[in-house]
N, C-alpha and C. Protein backbone atom coordinates (compact mmCIF):
# COMPACT_ATOMS: atom_id res chain seq x y z
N UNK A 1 73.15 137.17 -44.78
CA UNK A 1 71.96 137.98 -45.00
C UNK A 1 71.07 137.31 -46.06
N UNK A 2 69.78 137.11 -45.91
CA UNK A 2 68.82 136.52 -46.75
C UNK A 2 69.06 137.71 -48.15
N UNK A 3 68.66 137.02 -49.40
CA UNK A 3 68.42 137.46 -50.46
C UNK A 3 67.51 138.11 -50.40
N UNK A 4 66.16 137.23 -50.12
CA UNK A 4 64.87 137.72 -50.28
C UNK A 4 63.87 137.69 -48.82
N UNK A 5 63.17 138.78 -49.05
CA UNK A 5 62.31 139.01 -47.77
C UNK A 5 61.24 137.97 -47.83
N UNK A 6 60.88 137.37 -46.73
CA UNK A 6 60.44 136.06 -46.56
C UNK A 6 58.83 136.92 -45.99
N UNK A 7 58.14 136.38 -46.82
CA UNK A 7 56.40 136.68 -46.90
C UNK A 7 55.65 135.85 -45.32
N UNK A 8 54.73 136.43 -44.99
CA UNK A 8 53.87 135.43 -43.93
C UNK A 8 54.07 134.44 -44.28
N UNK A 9 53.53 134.00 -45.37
CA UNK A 9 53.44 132.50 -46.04
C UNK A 9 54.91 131.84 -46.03
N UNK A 10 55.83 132.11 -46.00
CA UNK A 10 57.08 131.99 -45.97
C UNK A 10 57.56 131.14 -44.65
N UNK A 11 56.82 132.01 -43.57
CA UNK A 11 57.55 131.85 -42.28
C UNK A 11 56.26 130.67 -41.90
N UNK A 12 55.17 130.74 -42.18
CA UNK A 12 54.51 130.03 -42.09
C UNK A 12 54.64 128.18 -42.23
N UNK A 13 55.28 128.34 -43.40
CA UNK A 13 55.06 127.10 -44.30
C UNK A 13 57.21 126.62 -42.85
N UNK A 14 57.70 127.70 -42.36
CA UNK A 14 58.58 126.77 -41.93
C UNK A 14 58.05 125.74 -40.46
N UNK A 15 57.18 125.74 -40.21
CA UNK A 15 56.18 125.96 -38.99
C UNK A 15 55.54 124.52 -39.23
N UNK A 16 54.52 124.53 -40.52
CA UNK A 16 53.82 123.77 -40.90
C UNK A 16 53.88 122.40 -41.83
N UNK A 17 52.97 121.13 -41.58
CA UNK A 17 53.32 120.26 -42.58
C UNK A 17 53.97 120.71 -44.28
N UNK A 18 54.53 120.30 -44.88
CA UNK A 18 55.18 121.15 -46.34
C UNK A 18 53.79 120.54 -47.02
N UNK A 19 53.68 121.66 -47.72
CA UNK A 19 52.59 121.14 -48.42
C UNK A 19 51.34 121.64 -47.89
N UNK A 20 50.97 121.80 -46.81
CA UNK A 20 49.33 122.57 -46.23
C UNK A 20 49.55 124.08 -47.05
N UNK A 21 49.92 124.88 -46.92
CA UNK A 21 49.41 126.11 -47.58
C UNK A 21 49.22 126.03 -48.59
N UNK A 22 49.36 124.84 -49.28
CA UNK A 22 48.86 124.90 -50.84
C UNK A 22 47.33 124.78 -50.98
N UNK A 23 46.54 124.36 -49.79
CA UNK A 23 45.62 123.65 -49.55
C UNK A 23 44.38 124.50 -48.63
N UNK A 24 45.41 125.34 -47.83
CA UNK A 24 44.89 125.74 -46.46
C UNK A 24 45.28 127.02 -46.28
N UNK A 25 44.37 128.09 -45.14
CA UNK A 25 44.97 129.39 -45.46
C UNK A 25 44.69 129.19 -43.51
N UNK A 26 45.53 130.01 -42.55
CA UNK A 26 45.53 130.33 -41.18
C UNK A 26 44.63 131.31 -41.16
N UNK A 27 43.92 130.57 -40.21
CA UNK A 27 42.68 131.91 -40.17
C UNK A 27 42.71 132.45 -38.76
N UNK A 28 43.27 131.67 -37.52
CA UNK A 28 44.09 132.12 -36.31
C UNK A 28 45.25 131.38 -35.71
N UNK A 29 45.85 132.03 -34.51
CA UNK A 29 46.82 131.20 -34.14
C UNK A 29 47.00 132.01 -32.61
N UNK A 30 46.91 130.91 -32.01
CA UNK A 30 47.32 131.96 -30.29
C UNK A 30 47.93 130.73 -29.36
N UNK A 31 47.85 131.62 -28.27
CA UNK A 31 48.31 130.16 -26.92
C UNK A 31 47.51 130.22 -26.45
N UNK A 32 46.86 128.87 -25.78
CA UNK A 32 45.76 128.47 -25.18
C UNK A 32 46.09 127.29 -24.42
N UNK A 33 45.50 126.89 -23.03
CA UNK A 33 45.91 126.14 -21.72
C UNK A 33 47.10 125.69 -22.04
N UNK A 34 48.01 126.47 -22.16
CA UNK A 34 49.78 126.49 -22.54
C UNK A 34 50.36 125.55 -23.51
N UNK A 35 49.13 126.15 -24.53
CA UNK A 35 49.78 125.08 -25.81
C UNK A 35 49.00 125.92 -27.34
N UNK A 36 50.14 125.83 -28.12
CA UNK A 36 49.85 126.79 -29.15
C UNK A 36 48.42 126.16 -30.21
N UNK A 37 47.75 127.08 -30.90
CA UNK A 37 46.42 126.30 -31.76
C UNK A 37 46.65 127.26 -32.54
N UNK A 38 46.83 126.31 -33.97
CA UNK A 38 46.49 126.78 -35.12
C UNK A 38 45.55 126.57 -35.47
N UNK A 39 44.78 127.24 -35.98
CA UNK A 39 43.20 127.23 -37.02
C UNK A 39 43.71 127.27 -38.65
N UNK A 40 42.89 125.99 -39.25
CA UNK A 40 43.66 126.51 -40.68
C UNK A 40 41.77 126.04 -41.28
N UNK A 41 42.01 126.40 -42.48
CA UNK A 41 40.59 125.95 -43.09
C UNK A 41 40.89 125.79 -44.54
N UNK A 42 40.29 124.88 -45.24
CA UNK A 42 40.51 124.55 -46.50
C UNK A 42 40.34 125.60 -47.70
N UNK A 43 41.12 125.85 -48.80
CA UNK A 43 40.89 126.73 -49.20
C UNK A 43 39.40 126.56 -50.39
N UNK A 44 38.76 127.12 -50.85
CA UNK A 44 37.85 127.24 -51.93
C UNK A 44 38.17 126.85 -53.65
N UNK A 45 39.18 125.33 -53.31
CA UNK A 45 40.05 125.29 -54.59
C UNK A 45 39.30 123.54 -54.91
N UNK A 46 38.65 123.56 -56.36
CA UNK A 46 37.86 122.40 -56.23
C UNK A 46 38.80 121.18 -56.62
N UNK A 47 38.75 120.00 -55.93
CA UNK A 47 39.37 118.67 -55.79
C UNK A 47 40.07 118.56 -57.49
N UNK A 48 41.06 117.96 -57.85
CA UNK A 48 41.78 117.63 -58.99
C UNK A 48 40.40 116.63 -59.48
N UNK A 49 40.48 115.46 -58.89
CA UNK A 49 39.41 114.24 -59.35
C UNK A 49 38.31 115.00 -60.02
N UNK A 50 38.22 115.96 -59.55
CA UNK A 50 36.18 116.52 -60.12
C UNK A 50 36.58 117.39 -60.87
N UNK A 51 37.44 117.89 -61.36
CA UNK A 51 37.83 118.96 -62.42
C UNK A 51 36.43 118.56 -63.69
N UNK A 52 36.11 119.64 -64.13
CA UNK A 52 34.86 119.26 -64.83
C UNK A 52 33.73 119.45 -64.44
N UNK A 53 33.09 118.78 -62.78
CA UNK A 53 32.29 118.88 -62.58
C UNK A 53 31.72 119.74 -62.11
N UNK A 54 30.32 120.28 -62.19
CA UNK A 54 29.80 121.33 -61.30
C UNK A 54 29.71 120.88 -60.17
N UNK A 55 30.60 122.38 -59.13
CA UNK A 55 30.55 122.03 -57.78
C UNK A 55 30.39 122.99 -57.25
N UNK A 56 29.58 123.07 -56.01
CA UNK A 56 29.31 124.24 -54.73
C UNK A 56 29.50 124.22 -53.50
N UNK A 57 30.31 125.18 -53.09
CA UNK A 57 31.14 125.01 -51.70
C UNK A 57 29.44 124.83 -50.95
N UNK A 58 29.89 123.84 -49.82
CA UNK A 58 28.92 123.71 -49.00
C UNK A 58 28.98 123.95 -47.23
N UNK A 59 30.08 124.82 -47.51
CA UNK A 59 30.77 124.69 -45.78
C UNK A 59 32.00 123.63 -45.27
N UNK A 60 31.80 123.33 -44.07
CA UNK A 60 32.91 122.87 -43.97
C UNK A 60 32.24 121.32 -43.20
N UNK A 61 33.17 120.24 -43.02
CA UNK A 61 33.08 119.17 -42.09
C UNK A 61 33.38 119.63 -40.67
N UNK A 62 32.99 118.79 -39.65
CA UNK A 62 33.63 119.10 -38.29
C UNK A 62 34.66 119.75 -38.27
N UNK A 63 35.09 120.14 -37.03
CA UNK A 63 36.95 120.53 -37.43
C UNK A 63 37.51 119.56 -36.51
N UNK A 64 38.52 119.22 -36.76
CA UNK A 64 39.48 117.78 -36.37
C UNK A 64 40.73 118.72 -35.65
N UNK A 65 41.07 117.99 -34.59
CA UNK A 65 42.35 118.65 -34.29
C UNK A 65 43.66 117.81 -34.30
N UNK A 66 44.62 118.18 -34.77
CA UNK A 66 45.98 117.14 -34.99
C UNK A 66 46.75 117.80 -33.89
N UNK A 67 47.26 117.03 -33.38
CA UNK A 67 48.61 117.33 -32.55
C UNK A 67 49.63 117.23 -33.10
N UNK A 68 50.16 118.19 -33.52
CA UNK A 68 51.87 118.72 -33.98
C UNK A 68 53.23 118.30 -33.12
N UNK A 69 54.38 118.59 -34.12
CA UNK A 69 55.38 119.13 -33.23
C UNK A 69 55.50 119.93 -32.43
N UNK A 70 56.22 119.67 -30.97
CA UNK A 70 55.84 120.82 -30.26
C UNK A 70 56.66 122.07 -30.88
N UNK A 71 56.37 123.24 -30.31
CA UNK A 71 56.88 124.72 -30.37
C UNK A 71 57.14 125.43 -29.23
N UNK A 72 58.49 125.50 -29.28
CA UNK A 72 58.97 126.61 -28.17
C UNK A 72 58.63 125.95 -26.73
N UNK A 73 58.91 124.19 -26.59
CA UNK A 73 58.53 123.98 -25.83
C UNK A 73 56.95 123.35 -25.13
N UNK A 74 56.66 124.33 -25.71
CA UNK A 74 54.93 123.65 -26.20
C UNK A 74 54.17 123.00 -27.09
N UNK A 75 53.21 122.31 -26.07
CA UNK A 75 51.82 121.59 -27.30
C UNK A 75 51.94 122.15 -28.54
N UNK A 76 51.52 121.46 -29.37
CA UNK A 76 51.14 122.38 -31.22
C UNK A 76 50.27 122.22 -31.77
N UNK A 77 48.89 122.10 -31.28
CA UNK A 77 47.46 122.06 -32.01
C UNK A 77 47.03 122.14 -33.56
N UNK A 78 47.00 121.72 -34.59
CA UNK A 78 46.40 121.88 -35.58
C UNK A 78 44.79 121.55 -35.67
N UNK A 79 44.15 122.91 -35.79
CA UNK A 79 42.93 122.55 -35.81
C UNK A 79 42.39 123.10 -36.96
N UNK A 80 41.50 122.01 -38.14
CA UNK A 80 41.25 121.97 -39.41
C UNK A 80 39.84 121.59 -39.73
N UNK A 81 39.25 122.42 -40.80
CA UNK A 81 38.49 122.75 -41.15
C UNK A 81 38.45 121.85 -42.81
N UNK A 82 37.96 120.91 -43.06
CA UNK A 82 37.84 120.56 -44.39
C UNK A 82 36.32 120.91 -45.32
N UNK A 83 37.02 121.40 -46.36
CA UNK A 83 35.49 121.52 -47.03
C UNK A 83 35.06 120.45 -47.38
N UNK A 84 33.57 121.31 -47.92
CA UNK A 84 32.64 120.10 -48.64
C UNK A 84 32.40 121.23 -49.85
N UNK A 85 31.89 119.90 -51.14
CA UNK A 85 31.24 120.64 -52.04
C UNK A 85 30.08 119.94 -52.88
N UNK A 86 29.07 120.42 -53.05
CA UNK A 86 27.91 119.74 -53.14
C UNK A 86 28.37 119.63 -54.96
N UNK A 87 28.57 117.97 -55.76
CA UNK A 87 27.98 117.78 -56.95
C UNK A 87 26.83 118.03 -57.83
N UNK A 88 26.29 118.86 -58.77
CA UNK A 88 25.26 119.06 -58.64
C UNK A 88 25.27 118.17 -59.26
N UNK A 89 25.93 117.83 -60.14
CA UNK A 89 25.09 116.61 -61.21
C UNK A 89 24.69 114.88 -60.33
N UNK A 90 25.30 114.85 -58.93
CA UNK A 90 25.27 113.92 -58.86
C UNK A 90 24.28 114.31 -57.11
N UNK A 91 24.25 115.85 -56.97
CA UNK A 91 23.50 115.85 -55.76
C UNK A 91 24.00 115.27 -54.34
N UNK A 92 25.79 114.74 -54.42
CA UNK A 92 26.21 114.03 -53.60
C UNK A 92 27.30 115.35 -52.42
N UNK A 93 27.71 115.27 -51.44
CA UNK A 93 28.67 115.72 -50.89
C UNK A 93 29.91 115.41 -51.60
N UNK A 94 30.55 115.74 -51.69
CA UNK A 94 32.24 115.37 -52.42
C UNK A 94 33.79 116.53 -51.15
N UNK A 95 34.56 115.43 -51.45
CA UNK A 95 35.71 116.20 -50.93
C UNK A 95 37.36 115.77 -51.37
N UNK A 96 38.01 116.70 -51.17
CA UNK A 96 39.34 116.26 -51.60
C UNK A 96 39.50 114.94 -51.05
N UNK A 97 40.45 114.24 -51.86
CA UNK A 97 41.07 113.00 -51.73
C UNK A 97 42.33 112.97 -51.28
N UNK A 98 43.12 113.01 -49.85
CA UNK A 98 43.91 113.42 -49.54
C UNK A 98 45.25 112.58 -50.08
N UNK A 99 44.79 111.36 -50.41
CA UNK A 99 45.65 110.07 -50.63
C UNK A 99 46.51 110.41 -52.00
N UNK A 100 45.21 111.38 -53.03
CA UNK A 100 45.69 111.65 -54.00
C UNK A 100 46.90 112.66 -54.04
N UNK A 101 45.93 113.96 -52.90
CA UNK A 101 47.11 115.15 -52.81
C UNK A 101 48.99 114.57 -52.17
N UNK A 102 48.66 113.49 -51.37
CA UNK A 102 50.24 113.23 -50.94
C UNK A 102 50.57 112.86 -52.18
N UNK A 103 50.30 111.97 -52.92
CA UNK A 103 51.07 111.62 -54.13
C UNK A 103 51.48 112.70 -54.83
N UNK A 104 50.57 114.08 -54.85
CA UNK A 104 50.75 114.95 -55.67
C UNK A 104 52.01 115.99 -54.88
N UNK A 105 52.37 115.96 -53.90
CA UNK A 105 52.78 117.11 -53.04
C UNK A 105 53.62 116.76 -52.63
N UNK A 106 54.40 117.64 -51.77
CA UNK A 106 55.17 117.17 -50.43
C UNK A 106 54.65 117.02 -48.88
N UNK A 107 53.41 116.41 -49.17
CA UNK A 107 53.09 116.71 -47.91
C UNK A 107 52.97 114.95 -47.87
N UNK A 108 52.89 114.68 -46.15
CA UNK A 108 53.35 113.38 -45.84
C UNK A 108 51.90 112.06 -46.21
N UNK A 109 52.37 110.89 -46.40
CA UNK A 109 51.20 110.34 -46.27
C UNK A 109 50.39 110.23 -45.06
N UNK A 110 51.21 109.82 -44.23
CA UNK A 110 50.24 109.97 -42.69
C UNK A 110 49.80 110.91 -42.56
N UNK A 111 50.21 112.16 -43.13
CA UNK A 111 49.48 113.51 -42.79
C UNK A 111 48.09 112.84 -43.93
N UNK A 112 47.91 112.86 -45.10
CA UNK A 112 47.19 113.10 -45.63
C UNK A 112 45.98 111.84 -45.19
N UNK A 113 46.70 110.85 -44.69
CA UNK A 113 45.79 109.56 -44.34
C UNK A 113 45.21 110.05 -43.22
N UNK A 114 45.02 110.72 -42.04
CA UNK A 114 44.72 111.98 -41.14
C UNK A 114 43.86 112.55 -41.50
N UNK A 115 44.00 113.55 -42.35
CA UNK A 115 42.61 113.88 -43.22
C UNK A 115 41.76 113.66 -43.98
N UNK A 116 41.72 112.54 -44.56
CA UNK A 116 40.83 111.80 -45.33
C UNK A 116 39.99 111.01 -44.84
């Protein structure tokens, strides 16, 4: 018997690269032409590198889709949403540095070389 009752986020994160929910929140998930799609989108948390700087969410980049492990047999879609955030001091687009977050995380380098 489990100790502790295991949260969405819980069952989630057994599912997902280790390391994305630190990053990313599911905003859907269904079956579609017989293959599962996750929707995840970046969360509103500004890049380590720019700590300091003034920054303003600016929406998001395209959304990219990764192909997963399958599930239950099926396809496993990851489809992702990365932000942007406008510098003001520098007037530039800016975004996480994914190269940095694998170093920082458990999440894989190829994953993070993927999103960057």
């Amino acid at each position: 018997m489990l100790k502790k009752e295991l949260e969405e986020k819980d069952y989630l994160s057994l599912l997902l690269p280790q390391g994305l929910l630190e990053f990313f929140k599911v905003t859907s998930a269904g079956l579609k032409d017989n293959a599962y799609h996750i929707y995840l989108e970046e969360l509103n948390i500004h890049p380590e590198h720019l700590q300091g700087s003034k920054l303003t969410s600016k929406g998001f980049y395209d959304e990219v889709s990764i192909q997963d492990f399958p599930l239950r047999g099926k396809a496993c879609f990851l489809n992702i949403r990365r932000r942007k955030w406008l510098n003001e001091e520098t007037g530039k687009n800016v975004s996480r540095d994914w190269s940095l977050v694998a170093n920082g995380t458990r999440m894989t380098e190829e994953f993070a070389l993927f999103l960057k």
